[in-house]
Protein backbone atom coordinates (compact mmCIF):
# COMPACT_ATOMS: atom_id res chain seq x y z
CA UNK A 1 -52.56 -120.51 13.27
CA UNK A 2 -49.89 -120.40 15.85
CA UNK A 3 -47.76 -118.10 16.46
CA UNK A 4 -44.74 -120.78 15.79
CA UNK A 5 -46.67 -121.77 12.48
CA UNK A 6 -46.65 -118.21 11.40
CA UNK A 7 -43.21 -117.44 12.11
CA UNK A 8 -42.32 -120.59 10.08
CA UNK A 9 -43.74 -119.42 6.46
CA UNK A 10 -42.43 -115.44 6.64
CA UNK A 11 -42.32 -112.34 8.68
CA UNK A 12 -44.10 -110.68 5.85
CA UNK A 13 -47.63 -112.47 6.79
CA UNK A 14 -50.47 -110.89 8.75
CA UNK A 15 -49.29 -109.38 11.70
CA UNK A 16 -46.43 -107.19 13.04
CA UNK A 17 -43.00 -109.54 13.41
CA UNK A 18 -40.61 -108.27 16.23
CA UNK A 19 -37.92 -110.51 16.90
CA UNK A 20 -35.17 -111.08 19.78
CA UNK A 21 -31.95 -110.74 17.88
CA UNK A 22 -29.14 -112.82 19.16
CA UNK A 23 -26.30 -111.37 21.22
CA UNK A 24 -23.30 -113.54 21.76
CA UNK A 25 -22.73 -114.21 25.75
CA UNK A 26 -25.97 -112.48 26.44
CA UNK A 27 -29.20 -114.23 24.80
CA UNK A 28 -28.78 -117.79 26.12
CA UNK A 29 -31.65 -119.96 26.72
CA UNK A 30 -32.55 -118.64 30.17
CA UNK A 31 -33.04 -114.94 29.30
CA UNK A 32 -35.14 -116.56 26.50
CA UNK A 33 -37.05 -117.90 28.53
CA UNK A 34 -37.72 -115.13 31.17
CA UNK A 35 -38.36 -112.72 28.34
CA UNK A 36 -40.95 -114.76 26.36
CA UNK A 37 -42.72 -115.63 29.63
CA UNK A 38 -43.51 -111.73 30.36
CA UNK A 39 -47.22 -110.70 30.41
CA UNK A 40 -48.10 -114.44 31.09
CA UNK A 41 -46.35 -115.28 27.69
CA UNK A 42 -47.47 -112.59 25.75
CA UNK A 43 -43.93 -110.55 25.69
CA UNK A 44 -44.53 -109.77 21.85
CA UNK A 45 -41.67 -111.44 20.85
CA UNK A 46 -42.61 -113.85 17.76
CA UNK A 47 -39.31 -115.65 17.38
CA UNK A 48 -35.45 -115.72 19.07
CA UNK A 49 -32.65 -116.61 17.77
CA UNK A 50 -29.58 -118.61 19.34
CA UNK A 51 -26.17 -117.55 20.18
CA UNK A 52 -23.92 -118.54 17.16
CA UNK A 53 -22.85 -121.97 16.81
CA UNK A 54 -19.28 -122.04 15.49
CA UNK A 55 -19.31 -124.01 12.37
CA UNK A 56 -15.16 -124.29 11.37
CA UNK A 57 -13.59 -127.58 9.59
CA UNK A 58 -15.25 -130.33 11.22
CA UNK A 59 -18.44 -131.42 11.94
CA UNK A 60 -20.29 -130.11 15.05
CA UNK A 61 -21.17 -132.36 18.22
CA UNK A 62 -25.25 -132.99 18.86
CA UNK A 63 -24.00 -131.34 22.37
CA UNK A 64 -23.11 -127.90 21.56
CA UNK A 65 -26.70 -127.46 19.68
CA UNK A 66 -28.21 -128.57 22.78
CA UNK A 67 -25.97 -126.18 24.84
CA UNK A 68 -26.61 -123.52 22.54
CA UNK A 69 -30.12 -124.37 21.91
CA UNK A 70 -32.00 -125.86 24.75
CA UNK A 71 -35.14 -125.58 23.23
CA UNK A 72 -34.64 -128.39 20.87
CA UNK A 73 -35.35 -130.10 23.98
CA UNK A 74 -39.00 -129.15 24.19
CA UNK A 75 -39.86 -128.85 20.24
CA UNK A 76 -37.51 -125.85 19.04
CA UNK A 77 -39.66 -123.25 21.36
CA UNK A 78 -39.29 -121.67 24.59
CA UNK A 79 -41.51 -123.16 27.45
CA UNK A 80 -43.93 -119.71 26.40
CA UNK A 81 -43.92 -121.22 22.77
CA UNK A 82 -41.81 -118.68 20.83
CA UNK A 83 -39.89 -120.53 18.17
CA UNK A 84 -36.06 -120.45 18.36
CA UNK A 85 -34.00 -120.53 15.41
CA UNK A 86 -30.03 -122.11 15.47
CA UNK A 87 -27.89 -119.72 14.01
CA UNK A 88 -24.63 -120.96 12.37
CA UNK A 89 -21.02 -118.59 11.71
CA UNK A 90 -18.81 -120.46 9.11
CA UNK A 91 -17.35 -119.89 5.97
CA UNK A 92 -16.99 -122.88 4.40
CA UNK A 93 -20.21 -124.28 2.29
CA UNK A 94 -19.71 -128.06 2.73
CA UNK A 95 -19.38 -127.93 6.71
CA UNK A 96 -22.46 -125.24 7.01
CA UNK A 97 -24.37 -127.81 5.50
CA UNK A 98 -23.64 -130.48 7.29
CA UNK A 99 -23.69 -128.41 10.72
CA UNK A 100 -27.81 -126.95 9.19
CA UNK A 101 -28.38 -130.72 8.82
CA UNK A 102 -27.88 -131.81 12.01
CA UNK A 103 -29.27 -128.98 13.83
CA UNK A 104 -32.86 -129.87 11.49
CA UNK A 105 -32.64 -133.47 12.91
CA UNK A 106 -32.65 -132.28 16.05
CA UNK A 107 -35.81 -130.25 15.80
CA UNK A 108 -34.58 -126.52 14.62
CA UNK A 109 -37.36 -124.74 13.60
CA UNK A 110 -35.32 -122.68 11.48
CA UNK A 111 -31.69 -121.63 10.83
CA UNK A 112 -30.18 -118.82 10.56
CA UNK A 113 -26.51 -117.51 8.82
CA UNK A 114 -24.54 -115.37 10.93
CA UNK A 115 -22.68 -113.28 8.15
CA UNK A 116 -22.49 -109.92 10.51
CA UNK A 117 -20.34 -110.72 13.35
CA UNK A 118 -18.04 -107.81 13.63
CA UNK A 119 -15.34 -109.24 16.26
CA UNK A 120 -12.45 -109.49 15.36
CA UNK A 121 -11.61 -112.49 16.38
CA UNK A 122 -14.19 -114.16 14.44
CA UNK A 123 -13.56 -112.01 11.18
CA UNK A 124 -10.00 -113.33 11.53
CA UNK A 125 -10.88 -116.74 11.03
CA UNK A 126 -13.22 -116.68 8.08
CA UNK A 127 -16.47 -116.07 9.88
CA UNK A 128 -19.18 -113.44 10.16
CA UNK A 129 -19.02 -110.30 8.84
CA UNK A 130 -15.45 -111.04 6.63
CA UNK A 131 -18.01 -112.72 3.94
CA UNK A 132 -19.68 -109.23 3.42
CA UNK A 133 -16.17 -108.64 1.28
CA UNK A 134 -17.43 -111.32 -1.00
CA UNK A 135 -21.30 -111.54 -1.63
CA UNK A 136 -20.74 -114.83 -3.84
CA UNK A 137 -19.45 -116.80 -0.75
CA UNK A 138 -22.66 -115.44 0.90
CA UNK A 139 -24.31 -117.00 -1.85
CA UNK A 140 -22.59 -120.36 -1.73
CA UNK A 141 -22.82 -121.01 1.83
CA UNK A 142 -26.93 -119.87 1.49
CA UNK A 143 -26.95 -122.26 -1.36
CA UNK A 144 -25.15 -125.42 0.62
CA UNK A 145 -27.31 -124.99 3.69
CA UNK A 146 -30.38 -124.18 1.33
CA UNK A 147 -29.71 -127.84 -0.27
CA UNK A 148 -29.97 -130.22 2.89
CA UNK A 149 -32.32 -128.51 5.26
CA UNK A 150 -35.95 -129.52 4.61
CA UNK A 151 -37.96 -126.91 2.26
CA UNK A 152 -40.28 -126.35 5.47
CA UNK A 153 -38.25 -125.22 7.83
CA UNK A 154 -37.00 -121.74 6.99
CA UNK A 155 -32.91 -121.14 6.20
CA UNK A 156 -32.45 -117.09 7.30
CA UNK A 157 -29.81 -114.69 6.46
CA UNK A 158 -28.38 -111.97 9.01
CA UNK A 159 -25.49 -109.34 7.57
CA UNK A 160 -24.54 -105.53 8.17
CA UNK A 161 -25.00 -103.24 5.71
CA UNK A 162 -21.17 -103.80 4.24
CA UNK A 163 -17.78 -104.39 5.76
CA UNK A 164 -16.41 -100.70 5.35
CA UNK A 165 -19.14 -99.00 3.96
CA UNK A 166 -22.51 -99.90 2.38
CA UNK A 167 -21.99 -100.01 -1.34
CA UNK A 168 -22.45 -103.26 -1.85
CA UNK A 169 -25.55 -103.35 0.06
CA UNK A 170 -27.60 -104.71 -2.42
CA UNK A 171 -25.40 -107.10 -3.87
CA UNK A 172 -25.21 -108.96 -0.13
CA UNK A 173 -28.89 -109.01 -0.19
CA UNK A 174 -29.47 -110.42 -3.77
CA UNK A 175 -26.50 -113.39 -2.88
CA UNK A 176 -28.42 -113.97 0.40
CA UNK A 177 -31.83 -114.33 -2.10
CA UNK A 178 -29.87 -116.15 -5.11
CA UNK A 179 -28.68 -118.69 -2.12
CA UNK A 180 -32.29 -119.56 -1.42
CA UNK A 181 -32.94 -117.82 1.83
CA UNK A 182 -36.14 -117.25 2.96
CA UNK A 183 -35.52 -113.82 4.20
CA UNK A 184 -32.52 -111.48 5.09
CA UNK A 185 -32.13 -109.64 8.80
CA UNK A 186 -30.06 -105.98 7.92
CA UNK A 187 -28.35 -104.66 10.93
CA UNK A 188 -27.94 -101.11 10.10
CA UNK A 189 -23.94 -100.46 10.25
CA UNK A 190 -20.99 -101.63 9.01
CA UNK A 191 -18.34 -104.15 10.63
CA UNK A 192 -15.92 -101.28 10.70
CA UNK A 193 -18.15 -99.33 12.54
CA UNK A 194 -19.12 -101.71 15.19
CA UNK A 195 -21.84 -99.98 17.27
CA UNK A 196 -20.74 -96.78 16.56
CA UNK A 197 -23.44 -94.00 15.33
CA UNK A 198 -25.23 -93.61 12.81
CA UNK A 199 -27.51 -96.40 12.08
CA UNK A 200 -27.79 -96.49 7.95
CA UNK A 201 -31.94 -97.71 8.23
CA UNK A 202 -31.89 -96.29 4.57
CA UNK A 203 -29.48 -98.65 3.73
CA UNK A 204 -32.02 -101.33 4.55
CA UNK A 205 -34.74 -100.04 2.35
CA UNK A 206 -32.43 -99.85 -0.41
CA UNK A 207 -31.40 -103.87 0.20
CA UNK A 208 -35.50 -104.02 0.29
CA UNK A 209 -36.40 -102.61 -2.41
CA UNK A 210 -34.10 -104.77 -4.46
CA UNK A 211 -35.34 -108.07 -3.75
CA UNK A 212 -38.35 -109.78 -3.58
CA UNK A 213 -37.59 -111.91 0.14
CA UNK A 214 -38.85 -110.47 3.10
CA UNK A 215 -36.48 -108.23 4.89
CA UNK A 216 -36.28 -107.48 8.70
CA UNK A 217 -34.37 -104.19 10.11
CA UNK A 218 -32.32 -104.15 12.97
CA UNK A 219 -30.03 -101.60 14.65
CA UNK A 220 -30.58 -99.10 17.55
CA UNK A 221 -34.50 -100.02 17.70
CA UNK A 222 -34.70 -98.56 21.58
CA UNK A 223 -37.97 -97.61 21.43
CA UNK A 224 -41.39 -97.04 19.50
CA UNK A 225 -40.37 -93.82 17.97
CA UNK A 226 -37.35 -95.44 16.82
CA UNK A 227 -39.27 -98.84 15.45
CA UNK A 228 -41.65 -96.06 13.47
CA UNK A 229 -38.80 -93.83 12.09
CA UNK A 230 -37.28 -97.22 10.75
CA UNK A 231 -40.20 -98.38 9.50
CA UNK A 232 -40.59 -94.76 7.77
CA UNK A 233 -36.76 -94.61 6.54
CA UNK A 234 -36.29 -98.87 5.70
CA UNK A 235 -39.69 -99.68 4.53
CA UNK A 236 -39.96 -102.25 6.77
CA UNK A 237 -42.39 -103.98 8.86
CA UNK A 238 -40.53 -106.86 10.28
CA UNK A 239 -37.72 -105.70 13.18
CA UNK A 240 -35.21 -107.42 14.95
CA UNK A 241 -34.51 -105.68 18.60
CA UNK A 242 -31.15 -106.91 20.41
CA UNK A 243 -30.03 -104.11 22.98
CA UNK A 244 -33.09 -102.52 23.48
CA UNK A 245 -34.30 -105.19 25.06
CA UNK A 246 -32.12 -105.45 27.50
CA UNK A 247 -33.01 -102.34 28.70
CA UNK A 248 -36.66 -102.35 27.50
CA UNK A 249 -37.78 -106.06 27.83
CA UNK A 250 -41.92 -104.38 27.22
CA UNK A 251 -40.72 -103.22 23.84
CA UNK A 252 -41.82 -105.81 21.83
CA UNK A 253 -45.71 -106.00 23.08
CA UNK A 254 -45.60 -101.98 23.03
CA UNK A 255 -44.89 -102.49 19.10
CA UNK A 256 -47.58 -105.22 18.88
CA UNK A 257 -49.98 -102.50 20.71
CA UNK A 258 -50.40 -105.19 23.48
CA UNK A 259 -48.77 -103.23 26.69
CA UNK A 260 -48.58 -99.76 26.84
CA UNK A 261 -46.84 -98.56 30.16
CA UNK A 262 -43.08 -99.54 30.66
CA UNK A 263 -41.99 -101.92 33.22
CA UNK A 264 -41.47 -99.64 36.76
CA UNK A 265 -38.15 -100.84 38.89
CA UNK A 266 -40.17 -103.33 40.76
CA UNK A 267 -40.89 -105.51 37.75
CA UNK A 268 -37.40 -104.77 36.53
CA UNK A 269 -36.53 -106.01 39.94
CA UNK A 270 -38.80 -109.61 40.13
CA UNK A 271 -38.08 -110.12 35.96
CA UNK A 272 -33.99 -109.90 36.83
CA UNK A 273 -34.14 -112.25 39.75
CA UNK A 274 -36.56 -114.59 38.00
CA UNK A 275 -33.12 -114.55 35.28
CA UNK A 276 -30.73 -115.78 38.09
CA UNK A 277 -33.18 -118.07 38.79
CA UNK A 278 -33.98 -119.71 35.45
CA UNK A 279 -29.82 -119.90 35.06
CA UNK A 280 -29.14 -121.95 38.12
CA UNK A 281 -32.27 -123.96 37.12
CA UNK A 282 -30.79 -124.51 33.92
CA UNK A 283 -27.41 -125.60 35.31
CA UNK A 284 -25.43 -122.79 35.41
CA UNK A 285 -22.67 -122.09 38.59
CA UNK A 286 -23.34 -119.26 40.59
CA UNK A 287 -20.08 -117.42 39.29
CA UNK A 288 -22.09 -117.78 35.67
CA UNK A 289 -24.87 -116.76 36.82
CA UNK A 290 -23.41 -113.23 38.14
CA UNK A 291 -21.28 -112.44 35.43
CA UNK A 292 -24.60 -112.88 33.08
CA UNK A 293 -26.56 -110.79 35.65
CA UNK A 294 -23.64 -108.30 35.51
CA UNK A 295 -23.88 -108.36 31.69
CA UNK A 296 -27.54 -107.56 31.44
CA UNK A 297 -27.15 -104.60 34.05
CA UNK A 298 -24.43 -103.32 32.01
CA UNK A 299 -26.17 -103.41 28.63
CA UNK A 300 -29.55 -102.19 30.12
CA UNK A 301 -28.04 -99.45 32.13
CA UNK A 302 -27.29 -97.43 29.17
CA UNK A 303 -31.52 -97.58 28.76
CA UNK A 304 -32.61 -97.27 32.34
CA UNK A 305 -31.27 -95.52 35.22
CA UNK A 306 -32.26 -98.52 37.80
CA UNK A 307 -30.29 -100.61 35.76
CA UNK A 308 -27.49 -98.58 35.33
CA UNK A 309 -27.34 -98.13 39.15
CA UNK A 310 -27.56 -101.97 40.34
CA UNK A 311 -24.92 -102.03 37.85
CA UNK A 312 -22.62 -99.89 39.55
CA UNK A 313 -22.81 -101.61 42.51
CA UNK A 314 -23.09 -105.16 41.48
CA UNK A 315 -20.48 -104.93 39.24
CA UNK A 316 -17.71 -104.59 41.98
CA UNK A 317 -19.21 -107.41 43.97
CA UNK A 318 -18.17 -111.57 44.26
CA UNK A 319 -20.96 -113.46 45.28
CA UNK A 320 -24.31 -114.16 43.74
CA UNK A 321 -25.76 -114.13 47.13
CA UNK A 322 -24.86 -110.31 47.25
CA UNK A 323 -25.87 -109.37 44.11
CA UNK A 324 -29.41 -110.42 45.05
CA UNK A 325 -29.03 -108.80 48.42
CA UNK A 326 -28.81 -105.52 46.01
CA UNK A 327 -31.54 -106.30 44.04
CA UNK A 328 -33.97 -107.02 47.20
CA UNK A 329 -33.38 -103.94 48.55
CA UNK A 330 -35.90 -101.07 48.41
CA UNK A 331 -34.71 -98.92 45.57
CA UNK A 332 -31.44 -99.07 43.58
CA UNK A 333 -28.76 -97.70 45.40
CA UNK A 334 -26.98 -95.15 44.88
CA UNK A 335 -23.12 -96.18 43.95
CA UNK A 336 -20.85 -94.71 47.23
């Protein structure tokens, strides 16, 4: 079986599932792509999931899938053959449904249900996260998209733990199961905490241990002894990593017991220019291209050092052209 055709029944069969969690203006299709080709495509990761489509009162051009989802053009998967899921943010059932149909005619191998968004912006206008407040309207929108989307291809939920705290933890997970999803991601915090400390992975477990779906854990997974003391504290075996790989792109083949050394400067270097790369392949301007470069260094610096110092360098500086001159050079520089 393939590793797409396991990924489409549930994270809960044979084998460890660690997947690339979606990051809004960070996970596009070309650091998809760079990340699933690592180790000559065996980067660990067994699925990804899109940046959010925005689903509000109208129905959503075949355009923005494809600009959000490039991979429907070759068969839903990255050119390494990881499977890539279309996630959705709405609120309303009728136009989640139609925007889960379309995106299943295209070729989605799965969608998912962005109900954890925690910007503000988006909370504002009846998306993300603001559903947590009401666990039936998780249900209903579950249910809508649940109704039109062929039974084979999987319909996912992702939520925090709660809006302002987790007490109604389990009754967000039971909607998300009463909706018909095939399984729920947890990300360990509340919206009012953004990314503030502490992950809640007990918070998970508790969500886990109330329903019978599979259920994937997510929050602060930097490392292997974080992935085990989740695993210990949640229950879980299935994970969902989103800023740790940005600053540990080997993580996900250390957890599958498939790498064991972590990637020195000079693979850090080739893997970060083989992003710019795969961007203006892909079609994006130079100016683009940078401020995603600038992004990754920014996230991954608070992981690695190397990063962190290309960052403060690069982060001052106009041209694409120069950022590369940075990253050719023999060792990360010192900022002056």
């Amino acid at each position: 079986m393939s590793e797409a055709e396991r990924v489409a029944q549930r994270p809960d069969a044979p084998g460890l599932f660690v997947a690339l969690a979606p990051m809004d203006g960070v996970t596009d299709g070309s650091y998809r792509e760079v990340l699933s080709a690592l180790f000559g495509g065996r980067s660990g990761i067994s699925l990804c999931v899109s940046e959010f489509v925005r689903v509000i009162h109208q129905p959503v051009p075949e355009a923005v899938f494809l600009r959000h989802c490039p991979e429907l053009d070759h068969g839903g998967q990255t050119r390494a053959g990881v499977p890539v899921f279309v996630q959705l943010l709405g609120g309303e059932p009728r136009w989640m449904a139609d925007a889960a149909l379309v995106a299943a005619r295209l070729g989605a191998p799965g969608i998912d249900l962005n109900f954890g968004c925690p910007a503000k912006t988006v909370n504002n206008s009846d998306g993300g996260a603001s559903l947590l407040k009401q666990p039936r309207r998780v249900e209903a929108v579950t249910r809508a998209v649940r109704a039109v989307v062929p039974e084979a291809i999987p319909v996912t939920v992702k939520v925090r733990v709660g809006w302002d705290d987790a007490a109604a933890m389990v009754d967000i997970a039971r909607a998300a199961e009463q909706g018909g999803a095939s399984w729920l991601t947890i990300h360990g915090r509340t919206r009012k905490q953004l990314y503030k400390p502490p992950v809640d992975w007990r918070a998970i477990g508790r969500a886990r241990e109330a329903v019978a779906m599979p259920v994937v854990a997510n929050g602060d997974l930097f490392d292997l002894d974080a992935l085990r003391r989740c695993a210990e504290l949640s229950g879980c075996s299935a994970f969902m990593i989103g800023r740790g790989a940005m600053g540990r792109p080997e993580l996900f083949a250390q957890a599958r017991g498939w790498r064991t050394r972590a990637l020195s400067t000079e693979d850090m270097r080739a893997l970060l220019l083989a992003y710019v790369g795969q961007l203006l392949e892909d079609g994006a301007s130079e100016h683009r291209a940078l401020g995603r470069l600038k992004q990754w260094l920014r996230m991954g610096g608070m992981l690695r050092g190397d990063l962190g110092r290309w960052f403060e360098v690069i982060k001052r500086l106009q041209t694409l052209d120069a950022a590369r001159q940075v990253l050719v050079a023999a060792t990360p520089p010192c900022p002056g």
